[in-house]
PDB file of N, CA and C in Angstrom:
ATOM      1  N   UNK A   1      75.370  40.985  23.773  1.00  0.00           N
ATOM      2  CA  UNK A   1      74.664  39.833  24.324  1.00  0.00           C
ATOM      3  C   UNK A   1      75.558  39.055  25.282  1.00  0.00           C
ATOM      4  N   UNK A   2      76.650  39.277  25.052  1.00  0.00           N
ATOM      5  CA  UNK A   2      77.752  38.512  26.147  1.00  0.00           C
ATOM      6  C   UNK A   2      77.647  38.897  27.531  1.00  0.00           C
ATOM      7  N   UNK A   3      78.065  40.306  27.474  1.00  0.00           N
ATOM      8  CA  UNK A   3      77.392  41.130  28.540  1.00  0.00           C
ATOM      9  C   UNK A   3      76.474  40.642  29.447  1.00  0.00           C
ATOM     10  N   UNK A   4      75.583  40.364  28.960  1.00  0.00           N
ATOM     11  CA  UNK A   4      74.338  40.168  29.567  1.00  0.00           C
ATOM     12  C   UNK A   4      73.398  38.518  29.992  1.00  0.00           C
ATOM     13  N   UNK A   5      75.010  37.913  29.346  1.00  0.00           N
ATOM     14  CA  UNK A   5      74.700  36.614  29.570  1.00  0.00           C
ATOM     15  C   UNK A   5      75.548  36.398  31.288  1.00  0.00           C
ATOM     16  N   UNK A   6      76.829  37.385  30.607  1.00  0.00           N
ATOM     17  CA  UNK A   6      77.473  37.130  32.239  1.00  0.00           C
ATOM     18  C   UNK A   6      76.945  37.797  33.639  1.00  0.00           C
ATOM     19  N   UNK A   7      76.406  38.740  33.257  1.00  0.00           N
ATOM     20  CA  UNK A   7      75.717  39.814  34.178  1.00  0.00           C
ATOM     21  C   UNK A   7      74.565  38.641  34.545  1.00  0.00           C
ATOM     22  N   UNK A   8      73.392  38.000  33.765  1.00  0.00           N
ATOM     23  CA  UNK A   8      72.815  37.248  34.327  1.00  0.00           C
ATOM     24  C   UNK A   8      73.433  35.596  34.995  1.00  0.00           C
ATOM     25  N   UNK A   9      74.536  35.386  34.894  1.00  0.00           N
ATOM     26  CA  UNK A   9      75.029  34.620  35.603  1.00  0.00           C
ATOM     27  C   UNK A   9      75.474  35.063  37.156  1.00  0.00           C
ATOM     28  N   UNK A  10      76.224  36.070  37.124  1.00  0.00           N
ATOM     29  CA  UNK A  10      76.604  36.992  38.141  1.00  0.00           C
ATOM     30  C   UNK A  10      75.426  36.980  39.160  1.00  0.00           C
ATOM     31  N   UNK A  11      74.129  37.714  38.784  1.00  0.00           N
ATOM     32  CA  UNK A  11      73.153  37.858  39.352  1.00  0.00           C
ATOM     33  C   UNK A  11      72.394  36.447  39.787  1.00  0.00           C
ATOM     34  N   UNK A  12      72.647  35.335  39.379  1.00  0.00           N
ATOM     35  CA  UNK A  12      72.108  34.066  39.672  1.00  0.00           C
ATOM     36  C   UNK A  12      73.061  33.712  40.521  1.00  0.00           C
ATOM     37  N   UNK A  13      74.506  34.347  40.673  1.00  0.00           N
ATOM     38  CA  UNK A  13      75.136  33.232  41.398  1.00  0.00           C
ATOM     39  C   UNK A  13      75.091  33.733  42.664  1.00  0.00           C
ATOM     40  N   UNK A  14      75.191  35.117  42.827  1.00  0.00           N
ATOM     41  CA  UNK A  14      75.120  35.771  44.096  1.00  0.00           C
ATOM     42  C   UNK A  14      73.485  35.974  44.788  1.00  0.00           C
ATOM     43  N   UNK A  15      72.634  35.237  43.956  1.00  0.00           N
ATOM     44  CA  UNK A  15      71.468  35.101  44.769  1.00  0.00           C
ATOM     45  C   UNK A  15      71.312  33.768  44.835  1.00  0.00           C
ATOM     46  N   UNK A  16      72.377  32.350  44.747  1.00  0.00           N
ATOM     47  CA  UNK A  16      72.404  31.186  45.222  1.00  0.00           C
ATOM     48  C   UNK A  16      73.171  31.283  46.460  1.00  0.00           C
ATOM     49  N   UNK A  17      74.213  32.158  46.601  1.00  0.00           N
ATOM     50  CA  UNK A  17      75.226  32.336  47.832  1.00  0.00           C
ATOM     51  C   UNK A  17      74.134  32.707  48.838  1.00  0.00           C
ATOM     52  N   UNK A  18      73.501  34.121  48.699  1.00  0.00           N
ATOM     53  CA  UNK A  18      72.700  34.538  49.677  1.00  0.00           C
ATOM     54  C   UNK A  18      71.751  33.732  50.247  1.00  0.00           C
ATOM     55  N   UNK A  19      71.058  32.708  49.141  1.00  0.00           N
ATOM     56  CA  UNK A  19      70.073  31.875  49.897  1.00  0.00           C
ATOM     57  C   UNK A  19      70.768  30.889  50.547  1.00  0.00           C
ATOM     58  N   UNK A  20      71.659  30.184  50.407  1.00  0.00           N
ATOM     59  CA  UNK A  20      73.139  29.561  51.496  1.00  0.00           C
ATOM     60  C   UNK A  20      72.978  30.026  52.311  1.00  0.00           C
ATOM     61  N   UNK A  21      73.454  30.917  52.298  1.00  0.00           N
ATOM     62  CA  UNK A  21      73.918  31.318  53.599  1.00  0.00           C
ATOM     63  C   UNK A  21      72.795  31.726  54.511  1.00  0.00           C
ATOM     64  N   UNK A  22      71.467  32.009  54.104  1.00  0.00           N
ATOM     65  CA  UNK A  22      70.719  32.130  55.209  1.00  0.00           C
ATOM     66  C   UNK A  22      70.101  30.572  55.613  1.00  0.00           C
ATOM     67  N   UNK A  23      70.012  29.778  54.512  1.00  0.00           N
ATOM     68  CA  UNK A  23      70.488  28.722  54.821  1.00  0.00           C
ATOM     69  C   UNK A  23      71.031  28.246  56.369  1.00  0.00           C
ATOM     70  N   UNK A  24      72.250  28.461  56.368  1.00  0.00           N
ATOM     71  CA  UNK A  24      73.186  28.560  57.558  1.00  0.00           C
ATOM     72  C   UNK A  24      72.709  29.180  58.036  1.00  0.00           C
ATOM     73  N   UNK A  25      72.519  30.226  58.400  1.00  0.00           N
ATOM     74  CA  UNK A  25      72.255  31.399  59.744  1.00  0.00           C
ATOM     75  C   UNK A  25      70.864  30.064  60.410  1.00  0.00           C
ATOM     76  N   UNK A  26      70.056  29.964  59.272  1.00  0.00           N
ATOM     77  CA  UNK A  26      68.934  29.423  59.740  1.00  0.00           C
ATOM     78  C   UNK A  26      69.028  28.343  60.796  1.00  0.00           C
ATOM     79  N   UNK A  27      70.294  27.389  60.412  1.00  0.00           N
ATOM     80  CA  UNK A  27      70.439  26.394  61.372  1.00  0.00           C
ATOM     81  C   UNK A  27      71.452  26.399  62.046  1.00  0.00           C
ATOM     82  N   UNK A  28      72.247  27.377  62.348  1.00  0.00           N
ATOM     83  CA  UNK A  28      73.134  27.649  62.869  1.00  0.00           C
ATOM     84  C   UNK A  28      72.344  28.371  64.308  1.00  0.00           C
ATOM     85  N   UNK A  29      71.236  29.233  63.948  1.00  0.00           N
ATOM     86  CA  UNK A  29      70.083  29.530  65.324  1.00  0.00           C
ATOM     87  C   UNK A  29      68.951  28.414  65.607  1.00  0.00           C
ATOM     88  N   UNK A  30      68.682  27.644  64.932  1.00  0.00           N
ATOM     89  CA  UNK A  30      68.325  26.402  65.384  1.00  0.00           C
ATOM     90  C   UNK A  30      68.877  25.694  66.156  1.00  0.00           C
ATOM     91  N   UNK A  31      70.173  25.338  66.189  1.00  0.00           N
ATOM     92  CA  UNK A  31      71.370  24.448  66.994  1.00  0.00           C
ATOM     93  C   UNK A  31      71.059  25.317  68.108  1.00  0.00           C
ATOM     94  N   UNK A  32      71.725  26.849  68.036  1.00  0.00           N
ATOM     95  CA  UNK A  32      71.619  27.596  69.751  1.00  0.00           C
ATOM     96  C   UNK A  32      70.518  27.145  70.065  1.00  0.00           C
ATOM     97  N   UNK A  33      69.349  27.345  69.764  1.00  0.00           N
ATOM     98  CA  UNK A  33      68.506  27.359  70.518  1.00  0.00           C
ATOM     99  C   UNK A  33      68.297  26.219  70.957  1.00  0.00           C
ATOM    100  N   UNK A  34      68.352  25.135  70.226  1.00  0.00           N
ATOM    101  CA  UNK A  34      68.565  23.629  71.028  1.00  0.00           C
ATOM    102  C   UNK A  34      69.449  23.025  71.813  1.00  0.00           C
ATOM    103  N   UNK A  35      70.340  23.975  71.983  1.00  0.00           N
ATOM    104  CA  UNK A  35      70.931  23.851  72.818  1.00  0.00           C
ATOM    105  C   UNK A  35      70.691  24.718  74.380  1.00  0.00           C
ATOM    106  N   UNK A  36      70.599  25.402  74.192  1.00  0.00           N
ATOM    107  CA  UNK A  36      69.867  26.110  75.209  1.00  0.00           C
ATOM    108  C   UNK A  36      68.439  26.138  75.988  1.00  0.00           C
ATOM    109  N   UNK A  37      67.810  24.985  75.448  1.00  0.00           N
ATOM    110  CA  UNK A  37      67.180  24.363  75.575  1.00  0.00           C
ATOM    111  C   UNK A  37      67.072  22.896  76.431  1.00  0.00           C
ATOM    112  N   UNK A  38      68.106  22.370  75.869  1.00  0.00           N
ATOM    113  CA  UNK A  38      69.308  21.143  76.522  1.00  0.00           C
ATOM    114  C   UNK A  38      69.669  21.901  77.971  1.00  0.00           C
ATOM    115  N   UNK A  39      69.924  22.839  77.719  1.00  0.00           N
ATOM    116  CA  UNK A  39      70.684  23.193  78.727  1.00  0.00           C
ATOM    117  C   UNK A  39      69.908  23.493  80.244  1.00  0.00           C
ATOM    118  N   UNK A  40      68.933  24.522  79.423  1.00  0.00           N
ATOM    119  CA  UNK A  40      67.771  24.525  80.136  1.00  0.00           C
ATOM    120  C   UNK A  40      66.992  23.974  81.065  1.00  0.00           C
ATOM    121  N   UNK A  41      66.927  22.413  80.693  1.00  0.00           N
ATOM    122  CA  UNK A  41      66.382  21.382  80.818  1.00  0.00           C
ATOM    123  C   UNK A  41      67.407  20.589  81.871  1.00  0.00           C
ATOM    124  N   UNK A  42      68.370  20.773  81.712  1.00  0.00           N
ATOM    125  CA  UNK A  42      69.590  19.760  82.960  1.00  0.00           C
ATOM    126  C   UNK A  42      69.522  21.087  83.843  1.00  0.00           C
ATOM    127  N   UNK A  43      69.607  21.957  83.954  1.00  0.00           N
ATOM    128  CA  UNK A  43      69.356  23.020  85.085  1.00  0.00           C
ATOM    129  C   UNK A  43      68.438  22.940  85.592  1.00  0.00           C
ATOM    130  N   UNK A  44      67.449  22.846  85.214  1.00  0.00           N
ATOM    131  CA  UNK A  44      65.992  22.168  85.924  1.00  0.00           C
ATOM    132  C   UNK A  44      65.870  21.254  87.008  1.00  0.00           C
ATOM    133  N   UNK A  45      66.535  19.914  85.930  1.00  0.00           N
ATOM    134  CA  UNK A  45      66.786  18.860  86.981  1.00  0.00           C
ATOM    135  C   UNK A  45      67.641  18.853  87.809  1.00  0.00           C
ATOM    136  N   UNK A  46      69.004  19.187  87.901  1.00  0.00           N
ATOM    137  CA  UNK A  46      69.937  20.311  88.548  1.00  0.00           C
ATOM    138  C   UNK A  46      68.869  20.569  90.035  1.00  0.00           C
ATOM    139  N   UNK A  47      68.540  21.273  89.499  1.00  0.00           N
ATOM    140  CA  UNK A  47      67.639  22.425  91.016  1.00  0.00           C
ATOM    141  C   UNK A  47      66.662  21.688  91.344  1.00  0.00           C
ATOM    142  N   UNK A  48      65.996  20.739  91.258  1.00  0.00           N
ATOM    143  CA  UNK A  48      64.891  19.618  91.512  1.00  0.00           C
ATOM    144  C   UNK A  48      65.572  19.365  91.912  1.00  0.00           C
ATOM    145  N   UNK A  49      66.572  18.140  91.490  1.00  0.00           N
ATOM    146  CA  UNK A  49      67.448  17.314  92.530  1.00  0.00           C
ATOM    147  C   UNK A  49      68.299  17.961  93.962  1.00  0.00           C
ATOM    148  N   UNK A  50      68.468  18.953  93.817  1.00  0.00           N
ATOM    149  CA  UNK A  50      69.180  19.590  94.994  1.00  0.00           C
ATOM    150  C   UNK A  50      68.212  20.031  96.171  1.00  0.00           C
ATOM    151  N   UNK A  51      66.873  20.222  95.743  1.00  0.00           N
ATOM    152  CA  UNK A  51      66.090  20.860  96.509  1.00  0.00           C
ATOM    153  C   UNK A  51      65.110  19.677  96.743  1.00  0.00           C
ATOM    154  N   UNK A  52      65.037  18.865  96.133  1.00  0.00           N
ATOM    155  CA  UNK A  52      64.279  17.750  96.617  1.00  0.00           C
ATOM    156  C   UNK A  52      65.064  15.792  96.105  1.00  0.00           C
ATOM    157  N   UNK A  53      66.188  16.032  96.685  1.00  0.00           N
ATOM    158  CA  UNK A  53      67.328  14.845  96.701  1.00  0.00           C
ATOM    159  C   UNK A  53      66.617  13.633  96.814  1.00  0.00           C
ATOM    160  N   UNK A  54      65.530  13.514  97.958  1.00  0.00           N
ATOM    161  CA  UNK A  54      64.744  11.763  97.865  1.00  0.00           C
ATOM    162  C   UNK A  54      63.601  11.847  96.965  1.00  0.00           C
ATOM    163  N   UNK A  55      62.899  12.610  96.451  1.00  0.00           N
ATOM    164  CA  UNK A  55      62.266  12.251  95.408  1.00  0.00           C
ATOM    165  C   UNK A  55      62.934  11.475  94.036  1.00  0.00           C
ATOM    166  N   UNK A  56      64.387  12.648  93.775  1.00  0.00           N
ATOM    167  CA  UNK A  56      64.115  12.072  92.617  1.00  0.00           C
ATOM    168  C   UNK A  56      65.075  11.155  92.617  1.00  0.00           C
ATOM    169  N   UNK A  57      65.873  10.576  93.559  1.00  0.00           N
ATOM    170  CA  UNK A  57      67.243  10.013  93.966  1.00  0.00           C
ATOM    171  C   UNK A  57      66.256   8.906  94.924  1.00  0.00           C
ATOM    172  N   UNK A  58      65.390   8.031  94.736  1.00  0.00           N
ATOM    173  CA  UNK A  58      64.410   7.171  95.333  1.00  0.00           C
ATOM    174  C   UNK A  58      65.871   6.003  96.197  1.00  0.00           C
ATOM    175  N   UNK A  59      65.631   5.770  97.141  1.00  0.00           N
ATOM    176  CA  UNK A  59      66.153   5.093  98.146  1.00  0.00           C
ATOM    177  C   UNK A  59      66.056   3.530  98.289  1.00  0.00           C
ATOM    178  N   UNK A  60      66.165   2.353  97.823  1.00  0.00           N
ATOM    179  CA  UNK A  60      65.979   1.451  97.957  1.00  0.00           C
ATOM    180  C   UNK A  60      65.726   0.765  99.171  1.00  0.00           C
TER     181      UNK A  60
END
């Protein structure tokens, strides 16, 4: 019965690690992608502003 108390600990602990860690993966590709996104988004305005400077750069 010892056995099998540690074996079911074993098996509980390495399926708390695994859900961790996807855990992590999970928001660890959340961040990229929000960031790349960010990024995305200032490149945009980037190339707007260069290609059309008095629109968005209004002149007083």
């Amino acid at each position: 019965m010892d056995v099998a108390v540690k074996l079911f600990k074993l098996i509980v602990a390495a399926g708390l690690t695994a859900f961790a860690l996807c855990g992590c993966t999970l928001l660890a590709i959340a961040d990229a992608a929000g960031s790349a996104v960010v990024y995305g988004v200032k490149t945009t305005v980037n190339v707007l502003d260069a290609v059309t400077p008095d629109i968005v750069n209004k002149k007083k």
